[in-house]
PDB file of N, CA and C in Angstrom:
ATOM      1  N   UNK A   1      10.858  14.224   1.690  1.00  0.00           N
ATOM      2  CA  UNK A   1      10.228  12.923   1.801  1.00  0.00           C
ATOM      3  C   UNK A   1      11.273  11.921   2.282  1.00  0.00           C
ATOM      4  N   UNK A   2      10.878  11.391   3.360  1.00  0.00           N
ATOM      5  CA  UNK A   2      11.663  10.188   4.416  1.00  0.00           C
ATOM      6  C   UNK A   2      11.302   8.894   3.727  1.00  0.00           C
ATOM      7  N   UNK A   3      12.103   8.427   2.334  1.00  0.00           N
ATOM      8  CA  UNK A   3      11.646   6.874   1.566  1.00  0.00           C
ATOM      9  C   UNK A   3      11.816   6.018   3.103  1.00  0.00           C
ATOM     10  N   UNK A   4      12.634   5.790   3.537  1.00  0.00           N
ATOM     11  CA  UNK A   4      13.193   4.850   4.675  1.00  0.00           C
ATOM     12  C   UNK A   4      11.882   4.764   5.411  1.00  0.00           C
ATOM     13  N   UNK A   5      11.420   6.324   6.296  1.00  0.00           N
ATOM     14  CA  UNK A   5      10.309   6.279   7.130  1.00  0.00           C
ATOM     15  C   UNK A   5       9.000   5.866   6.131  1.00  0.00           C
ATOM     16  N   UNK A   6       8.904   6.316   5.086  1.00  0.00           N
ATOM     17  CA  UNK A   6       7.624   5.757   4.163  1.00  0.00           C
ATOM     18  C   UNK A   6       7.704   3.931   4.290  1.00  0.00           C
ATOM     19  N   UNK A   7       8.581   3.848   3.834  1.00  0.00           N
ATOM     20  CA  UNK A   7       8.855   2.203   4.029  1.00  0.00           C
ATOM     21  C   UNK A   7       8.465   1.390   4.819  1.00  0.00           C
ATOM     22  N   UNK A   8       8.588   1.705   5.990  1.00  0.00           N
ATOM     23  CA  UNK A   8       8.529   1.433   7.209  1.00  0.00           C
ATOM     24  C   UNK A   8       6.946   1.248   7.771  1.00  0.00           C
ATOM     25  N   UNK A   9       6.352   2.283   7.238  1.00  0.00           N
ATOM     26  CA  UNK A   9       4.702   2.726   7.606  1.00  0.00           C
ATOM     27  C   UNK A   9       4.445   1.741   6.039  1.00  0.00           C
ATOM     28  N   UNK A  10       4.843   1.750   5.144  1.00  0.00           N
ATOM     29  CA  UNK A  10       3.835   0.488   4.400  1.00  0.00           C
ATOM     30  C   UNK A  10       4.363  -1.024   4.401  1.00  0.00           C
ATOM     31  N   UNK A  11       5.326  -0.880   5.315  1.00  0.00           N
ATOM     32  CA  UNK A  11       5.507  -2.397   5.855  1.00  0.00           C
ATOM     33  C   UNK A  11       4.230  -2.844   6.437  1.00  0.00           C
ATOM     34  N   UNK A  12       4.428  -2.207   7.785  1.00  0.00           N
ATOM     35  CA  UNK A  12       3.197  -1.908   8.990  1.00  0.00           C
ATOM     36  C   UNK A  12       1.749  -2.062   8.307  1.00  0.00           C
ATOM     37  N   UNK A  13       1.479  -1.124   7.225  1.00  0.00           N
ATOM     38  CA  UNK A  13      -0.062  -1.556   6.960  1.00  0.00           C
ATOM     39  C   UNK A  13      -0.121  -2.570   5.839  1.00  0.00           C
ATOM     40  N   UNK A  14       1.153  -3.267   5.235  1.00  0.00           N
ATOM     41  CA  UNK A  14       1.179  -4.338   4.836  1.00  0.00           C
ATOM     42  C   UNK A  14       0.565  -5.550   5.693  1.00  0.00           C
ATOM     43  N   UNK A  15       1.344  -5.407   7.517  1.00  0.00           N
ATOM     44  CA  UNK A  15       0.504  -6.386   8.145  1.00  0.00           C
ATOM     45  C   UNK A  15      -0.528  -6.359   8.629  1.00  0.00           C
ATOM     46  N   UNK A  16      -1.137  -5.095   8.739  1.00  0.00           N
ATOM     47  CA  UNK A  16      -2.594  -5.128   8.879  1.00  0.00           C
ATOM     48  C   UNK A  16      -3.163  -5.334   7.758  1.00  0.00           C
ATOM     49  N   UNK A  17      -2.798  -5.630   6.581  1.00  0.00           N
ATOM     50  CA  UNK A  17      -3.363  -6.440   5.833  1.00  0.00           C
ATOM     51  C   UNK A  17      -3.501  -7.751   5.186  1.00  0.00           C
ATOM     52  N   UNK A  18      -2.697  -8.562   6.412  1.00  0.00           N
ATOM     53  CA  UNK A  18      -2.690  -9.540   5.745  1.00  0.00           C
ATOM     54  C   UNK A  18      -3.589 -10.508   5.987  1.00  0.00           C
ATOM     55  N   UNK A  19      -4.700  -9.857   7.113  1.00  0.00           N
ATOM     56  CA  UNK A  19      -6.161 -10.994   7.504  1.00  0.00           C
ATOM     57  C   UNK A  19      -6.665 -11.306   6.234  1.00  0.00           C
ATOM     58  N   UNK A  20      -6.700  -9.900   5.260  1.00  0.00           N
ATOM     59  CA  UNK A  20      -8.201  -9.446   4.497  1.00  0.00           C
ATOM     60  C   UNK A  20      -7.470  -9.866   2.792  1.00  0.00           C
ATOM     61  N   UNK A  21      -6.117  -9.634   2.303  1.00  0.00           N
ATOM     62  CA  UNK A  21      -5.939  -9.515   1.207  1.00  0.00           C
ATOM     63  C   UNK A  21      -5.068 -11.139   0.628  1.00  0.00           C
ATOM     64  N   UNK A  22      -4.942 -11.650  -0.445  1.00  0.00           N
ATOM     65  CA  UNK A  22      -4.463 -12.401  -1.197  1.00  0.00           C
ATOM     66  C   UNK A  22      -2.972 -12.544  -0.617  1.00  0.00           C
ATOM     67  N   UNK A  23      -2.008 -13.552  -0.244  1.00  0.00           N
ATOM     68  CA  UNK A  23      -1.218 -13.847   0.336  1.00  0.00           C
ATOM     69  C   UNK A  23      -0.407 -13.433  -1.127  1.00  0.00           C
ATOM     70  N   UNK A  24      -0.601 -14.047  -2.323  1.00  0.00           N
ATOM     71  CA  UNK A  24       0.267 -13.524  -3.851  1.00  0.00           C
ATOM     72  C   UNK A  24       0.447 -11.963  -4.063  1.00  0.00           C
ATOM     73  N   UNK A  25      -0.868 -11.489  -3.469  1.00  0.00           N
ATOM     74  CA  UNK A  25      -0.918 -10.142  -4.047  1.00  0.00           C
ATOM     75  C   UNK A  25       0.326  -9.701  -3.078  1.00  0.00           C
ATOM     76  N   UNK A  26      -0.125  -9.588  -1.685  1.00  0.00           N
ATOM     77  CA  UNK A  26       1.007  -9.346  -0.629  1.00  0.00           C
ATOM     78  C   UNK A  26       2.385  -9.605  -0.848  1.00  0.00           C
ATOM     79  N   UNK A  27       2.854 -10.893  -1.709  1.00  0.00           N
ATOM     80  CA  UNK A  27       3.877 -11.165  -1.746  1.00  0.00           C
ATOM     81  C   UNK A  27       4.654  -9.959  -3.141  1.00  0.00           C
ATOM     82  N   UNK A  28       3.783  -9.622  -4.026  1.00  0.00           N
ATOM     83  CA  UNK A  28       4.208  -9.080  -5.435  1.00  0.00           C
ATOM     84  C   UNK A  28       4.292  -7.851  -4.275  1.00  0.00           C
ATOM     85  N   UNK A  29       3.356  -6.997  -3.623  1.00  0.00           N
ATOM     86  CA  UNK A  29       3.793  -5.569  -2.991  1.00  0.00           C
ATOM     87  C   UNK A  29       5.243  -5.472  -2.492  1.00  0.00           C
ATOM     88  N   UNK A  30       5.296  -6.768  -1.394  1.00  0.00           N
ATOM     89  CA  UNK A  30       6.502  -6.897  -0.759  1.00  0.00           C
ATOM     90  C   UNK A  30       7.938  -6.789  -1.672  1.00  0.00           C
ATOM     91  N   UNK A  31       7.977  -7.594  -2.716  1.00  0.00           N
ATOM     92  CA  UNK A  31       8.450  -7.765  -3.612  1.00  0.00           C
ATOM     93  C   UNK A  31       9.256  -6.786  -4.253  1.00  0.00           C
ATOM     94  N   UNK A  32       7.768  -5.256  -4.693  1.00  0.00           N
ATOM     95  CA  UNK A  32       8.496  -4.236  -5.184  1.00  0.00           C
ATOM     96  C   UNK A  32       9.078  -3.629  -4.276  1.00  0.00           C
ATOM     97  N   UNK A  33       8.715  -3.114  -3.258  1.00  0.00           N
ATOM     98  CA  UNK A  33       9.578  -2.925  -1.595  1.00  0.00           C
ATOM     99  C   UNK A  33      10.577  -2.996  -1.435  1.00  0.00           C
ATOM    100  N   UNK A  34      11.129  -4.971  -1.708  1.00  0.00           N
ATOM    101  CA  UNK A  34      12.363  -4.892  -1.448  1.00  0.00           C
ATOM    102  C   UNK A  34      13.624  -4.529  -2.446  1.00  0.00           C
ATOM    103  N   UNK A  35      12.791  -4.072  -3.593  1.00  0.00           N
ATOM    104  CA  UNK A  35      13.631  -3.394  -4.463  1.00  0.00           C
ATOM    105  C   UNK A  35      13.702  -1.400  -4.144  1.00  0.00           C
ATOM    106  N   UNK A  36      13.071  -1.748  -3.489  1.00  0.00           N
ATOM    107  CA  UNK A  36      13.148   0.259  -3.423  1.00  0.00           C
ATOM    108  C   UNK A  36      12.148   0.950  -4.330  1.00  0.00           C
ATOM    109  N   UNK A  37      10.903   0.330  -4.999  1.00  0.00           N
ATOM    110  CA  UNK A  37      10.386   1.178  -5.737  1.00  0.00           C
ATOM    111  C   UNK A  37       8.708   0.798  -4.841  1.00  0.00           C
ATOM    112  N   UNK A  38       8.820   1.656  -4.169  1.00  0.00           N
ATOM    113  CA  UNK A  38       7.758   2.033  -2.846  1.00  0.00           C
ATOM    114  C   UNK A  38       6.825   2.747  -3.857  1.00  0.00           C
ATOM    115  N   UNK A  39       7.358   3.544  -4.528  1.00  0.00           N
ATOM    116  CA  UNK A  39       5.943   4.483  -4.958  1.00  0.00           C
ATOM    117  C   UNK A  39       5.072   3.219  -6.173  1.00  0.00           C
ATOM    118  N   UNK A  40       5.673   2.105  -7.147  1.00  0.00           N
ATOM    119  CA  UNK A  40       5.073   0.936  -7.711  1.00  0.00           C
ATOM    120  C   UNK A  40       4.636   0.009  -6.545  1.00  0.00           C
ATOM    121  N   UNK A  41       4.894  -0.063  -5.417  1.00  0.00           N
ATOM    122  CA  UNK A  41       4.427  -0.753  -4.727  1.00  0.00           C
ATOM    123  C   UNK A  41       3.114  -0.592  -3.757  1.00  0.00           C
ATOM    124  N   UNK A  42       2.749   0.759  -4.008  1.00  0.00           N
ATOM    125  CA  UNK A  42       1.918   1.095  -3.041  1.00  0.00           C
ATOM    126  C   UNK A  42       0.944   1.387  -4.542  1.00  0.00           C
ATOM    127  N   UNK A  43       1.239   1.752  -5.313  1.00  0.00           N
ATOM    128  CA  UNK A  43       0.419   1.737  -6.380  1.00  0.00           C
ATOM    129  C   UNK A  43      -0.356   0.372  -6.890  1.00  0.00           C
ATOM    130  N   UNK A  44       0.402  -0.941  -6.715  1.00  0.00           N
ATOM    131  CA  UNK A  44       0.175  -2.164  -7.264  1.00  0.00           C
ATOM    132  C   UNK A  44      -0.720  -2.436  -5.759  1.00  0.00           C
ATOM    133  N   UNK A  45      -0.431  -2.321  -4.606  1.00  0.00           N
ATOM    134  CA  UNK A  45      -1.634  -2.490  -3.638  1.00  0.00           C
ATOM    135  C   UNK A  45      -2.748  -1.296  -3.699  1.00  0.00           C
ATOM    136  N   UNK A  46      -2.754  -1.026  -4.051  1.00  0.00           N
ATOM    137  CA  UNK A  46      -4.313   0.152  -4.631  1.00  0.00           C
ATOM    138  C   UNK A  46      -4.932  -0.648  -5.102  1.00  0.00           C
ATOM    139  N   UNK A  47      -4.394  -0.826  -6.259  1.00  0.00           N
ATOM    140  CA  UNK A  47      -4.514  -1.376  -7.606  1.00  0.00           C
ATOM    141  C   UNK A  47      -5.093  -2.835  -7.085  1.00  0.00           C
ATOM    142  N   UNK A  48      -5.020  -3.600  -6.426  1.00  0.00           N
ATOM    143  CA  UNK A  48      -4.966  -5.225  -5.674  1.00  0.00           C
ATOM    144  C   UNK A  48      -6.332  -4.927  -5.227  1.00  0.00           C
ATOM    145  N   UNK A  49      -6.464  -3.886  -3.937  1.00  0.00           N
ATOM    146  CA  UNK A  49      -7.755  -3.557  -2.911  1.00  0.00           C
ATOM    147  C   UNK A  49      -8.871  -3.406  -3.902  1.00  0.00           C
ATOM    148  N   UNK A  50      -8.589  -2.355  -5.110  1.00  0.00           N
ATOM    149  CA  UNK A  50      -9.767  -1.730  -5.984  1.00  0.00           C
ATOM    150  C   UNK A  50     -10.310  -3.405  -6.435  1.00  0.00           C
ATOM    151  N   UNK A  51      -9.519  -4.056  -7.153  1.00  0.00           N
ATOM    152  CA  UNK A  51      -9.907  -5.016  -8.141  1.00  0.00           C
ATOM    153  C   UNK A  51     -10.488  -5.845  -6.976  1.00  0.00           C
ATOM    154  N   UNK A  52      -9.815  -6.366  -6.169  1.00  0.00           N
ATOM    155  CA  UNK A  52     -10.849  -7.142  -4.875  1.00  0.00           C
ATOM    156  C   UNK A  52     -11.504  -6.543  -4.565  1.00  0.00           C
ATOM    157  N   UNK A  53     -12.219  -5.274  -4.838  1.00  0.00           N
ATOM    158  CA  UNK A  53     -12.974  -4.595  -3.663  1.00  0.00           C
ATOM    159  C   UNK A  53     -13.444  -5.342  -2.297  1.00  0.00           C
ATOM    160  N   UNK A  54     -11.840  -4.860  -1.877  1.00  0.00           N
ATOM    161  CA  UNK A  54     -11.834  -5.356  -0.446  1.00  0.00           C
ATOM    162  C   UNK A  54     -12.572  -4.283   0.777  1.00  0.00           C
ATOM    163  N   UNK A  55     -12.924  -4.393   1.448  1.00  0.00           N
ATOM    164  CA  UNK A  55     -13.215  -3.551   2.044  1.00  0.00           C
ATOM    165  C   UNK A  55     -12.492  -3.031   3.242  1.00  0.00           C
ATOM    166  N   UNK A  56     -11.707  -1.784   3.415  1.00  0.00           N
ATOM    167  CA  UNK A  56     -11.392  -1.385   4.289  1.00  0.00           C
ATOM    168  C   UNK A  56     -11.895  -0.515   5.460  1.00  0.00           C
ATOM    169  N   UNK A  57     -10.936  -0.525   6.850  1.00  0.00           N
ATOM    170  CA  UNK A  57     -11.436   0.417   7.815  1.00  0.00           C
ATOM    171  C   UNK A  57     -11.599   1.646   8.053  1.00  0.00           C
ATOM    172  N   UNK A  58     -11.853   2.088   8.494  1.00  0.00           N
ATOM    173  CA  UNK A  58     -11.135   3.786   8.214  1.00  0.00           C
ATOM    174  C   UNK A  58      -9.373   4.539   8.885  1.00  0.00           C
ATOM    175  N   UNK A  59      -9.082   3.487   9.311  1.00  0.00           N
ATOM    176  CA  UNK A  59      -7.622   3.313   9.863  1.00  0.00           C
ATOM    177  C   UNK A  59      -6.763   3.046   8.932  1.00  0.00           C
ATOM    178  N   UNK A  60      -7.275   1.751   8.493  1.00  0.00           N
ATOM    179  CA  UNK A  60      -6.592   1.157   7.249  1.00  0.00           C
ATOM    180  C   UNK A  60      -6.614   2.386   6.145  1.00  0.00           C
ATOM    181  N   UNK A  61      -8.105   3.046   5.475  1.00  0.00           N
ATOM    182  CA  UNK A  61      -7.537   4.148   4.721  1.00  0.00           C
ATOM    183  C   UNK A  61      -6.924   4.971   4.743  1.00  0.00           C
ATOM    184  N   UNK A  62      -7.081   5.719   5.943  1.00  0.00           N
ATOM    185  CA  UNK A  62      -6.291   6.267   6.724  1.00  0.00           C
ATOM    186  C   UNK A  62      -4.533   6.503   6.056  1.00  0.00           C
ATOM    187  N   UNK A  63      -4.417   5.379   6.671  1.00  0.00           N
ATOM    188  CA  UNK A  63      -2.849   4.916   6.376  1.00  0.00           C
ATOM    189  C   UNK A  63      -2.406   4.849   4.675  1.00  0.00           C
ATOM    190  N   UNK A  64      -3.099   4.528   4.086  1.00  0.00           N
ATOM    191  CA  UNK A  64      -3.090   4.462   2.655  1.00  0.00           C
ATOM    192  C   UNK A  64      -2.833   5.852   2.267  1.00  0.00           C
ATOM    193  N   UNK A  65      -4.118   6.659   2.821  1.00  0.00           N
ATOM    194  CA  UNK A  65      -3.939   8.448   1.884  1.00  0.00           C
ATOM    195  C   UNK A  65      -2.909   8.778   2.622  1.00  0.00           C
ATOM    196  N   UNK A  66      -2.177   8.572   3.805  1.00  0.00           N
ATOM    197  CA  UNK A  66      -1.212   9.175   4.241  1.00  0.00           C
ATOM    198  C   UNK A  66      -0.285   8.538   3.282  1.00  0.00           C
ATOM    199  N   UNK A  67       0.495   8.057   2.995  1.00  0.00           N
ATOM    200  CA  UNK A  67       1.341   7.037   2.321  1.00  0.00           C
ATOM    201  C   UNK A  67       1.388   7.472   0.574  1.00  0.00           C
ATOM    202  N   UNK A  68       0.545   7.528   0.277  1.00  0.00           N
ATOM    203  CA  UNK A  68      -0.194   8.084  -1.074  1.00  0.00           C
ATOM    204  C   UNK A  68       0.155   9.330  -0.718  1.00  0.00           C
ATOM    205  N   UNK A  69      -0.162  10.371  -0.674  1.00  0.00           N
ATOM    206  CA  UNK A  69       0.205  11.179  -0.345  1.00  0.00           C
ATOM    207  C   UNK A  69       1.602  11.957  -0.133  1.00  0.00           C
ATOM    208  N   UNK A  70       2.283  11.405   0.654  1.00  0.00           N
ATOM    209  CA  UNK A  70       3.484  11.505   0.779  1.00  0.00           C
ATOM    210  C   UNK A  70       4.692  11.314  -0.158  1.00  0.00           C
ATOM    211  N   UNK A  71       3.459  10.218  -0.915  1.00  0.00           N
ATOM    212  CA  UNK A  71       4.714   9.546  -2.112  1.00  0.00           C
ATOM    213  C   UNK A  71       4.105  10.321  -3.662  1.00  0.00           C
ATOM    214  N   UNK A  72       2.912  11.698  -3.459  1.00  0.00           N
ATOM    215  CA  UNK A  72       2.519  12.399  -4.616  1.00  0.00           C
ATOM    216  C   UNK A  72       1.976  10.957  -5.439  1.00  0.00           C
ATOM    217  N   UNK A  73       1.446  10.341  -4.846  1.00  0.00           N
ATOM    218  CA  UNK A  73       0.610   9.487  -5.708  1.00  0.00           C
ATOM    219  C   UNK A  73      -1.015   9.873  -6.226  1.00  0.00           C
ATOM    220  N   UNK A  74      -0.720   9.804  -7.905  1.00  0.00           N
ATOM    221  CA  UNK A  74      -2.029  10.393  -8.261  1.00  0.00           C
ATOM    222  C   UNK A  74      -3.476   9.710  -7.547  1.00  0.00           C
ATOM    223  N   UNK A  75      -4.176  10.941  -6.996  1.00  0.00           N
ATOM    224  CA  UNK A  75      -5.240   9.999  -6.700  1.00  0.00           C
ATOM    225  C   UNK A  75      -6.789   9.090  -6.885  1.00  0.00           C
ATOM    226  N   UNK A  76      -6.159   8.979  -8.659  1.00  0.00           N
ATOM    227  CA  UNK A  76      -6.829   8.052  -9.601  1.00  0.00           C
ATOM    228  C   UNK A  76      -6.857   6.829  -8.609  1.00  0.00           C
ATOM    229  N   UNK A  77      -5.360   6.418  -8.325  1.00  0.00           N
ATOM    230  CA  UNK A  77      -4.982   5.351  -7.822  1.00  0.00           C
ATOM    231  C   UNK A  77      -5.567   4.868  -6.254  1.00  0.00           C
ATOM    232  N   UNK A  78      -5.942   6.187  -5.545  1.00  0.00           N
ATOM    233  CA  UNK A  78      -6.471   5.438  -4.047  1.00  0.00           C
ATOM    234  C   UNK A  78      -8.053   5.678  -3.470  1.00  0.00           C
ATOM    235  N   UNK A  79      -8.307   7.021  -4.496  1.00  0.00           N
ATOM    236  CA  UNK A  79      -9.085   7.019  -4.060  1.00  0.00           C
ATOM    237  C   UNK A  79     -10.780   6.336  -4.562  1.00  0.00           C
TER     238      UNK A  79
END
């Protein structure tokens, strides 16, 4: 597992999300990020989308189960 390349790809669908999601919520993801704990950070944006039931694309999920995935995230959390 490439943390650096994971990083990188939930930067990226960080900004494709920033039409649709809470500018706070975005900022707390970013947040855990720039500490290095990617796998709480992609968990706490699950966690953000579910409770907004925001609605996503199928690109946007896409990118999520890849990401999830990669990082063995249970998938209580995405799916």
């Amino acid at each position: 597992m490439d943390i650096a390349k994971i990083k990188i790809e939930l930067e990226e669908l960080l900004q494709d999300l920033e039409q649709i999601m809470d500018k706070r919520d975005l900022e707390q993801v970013k947040y855990f990020i720039g500490y290095n704990e990617i796998k709480l950070a992609v968990e706490t944006l699950c966690e953000y989308l579910s409770e907004d039931e925001i609605c996503l694309n199928s690109t946007i999920t896409n990118k999520i189960n890849e990401v999830c995935l990669k990082l063995n995230i249970e998938k209580i959390y995405w799916m």
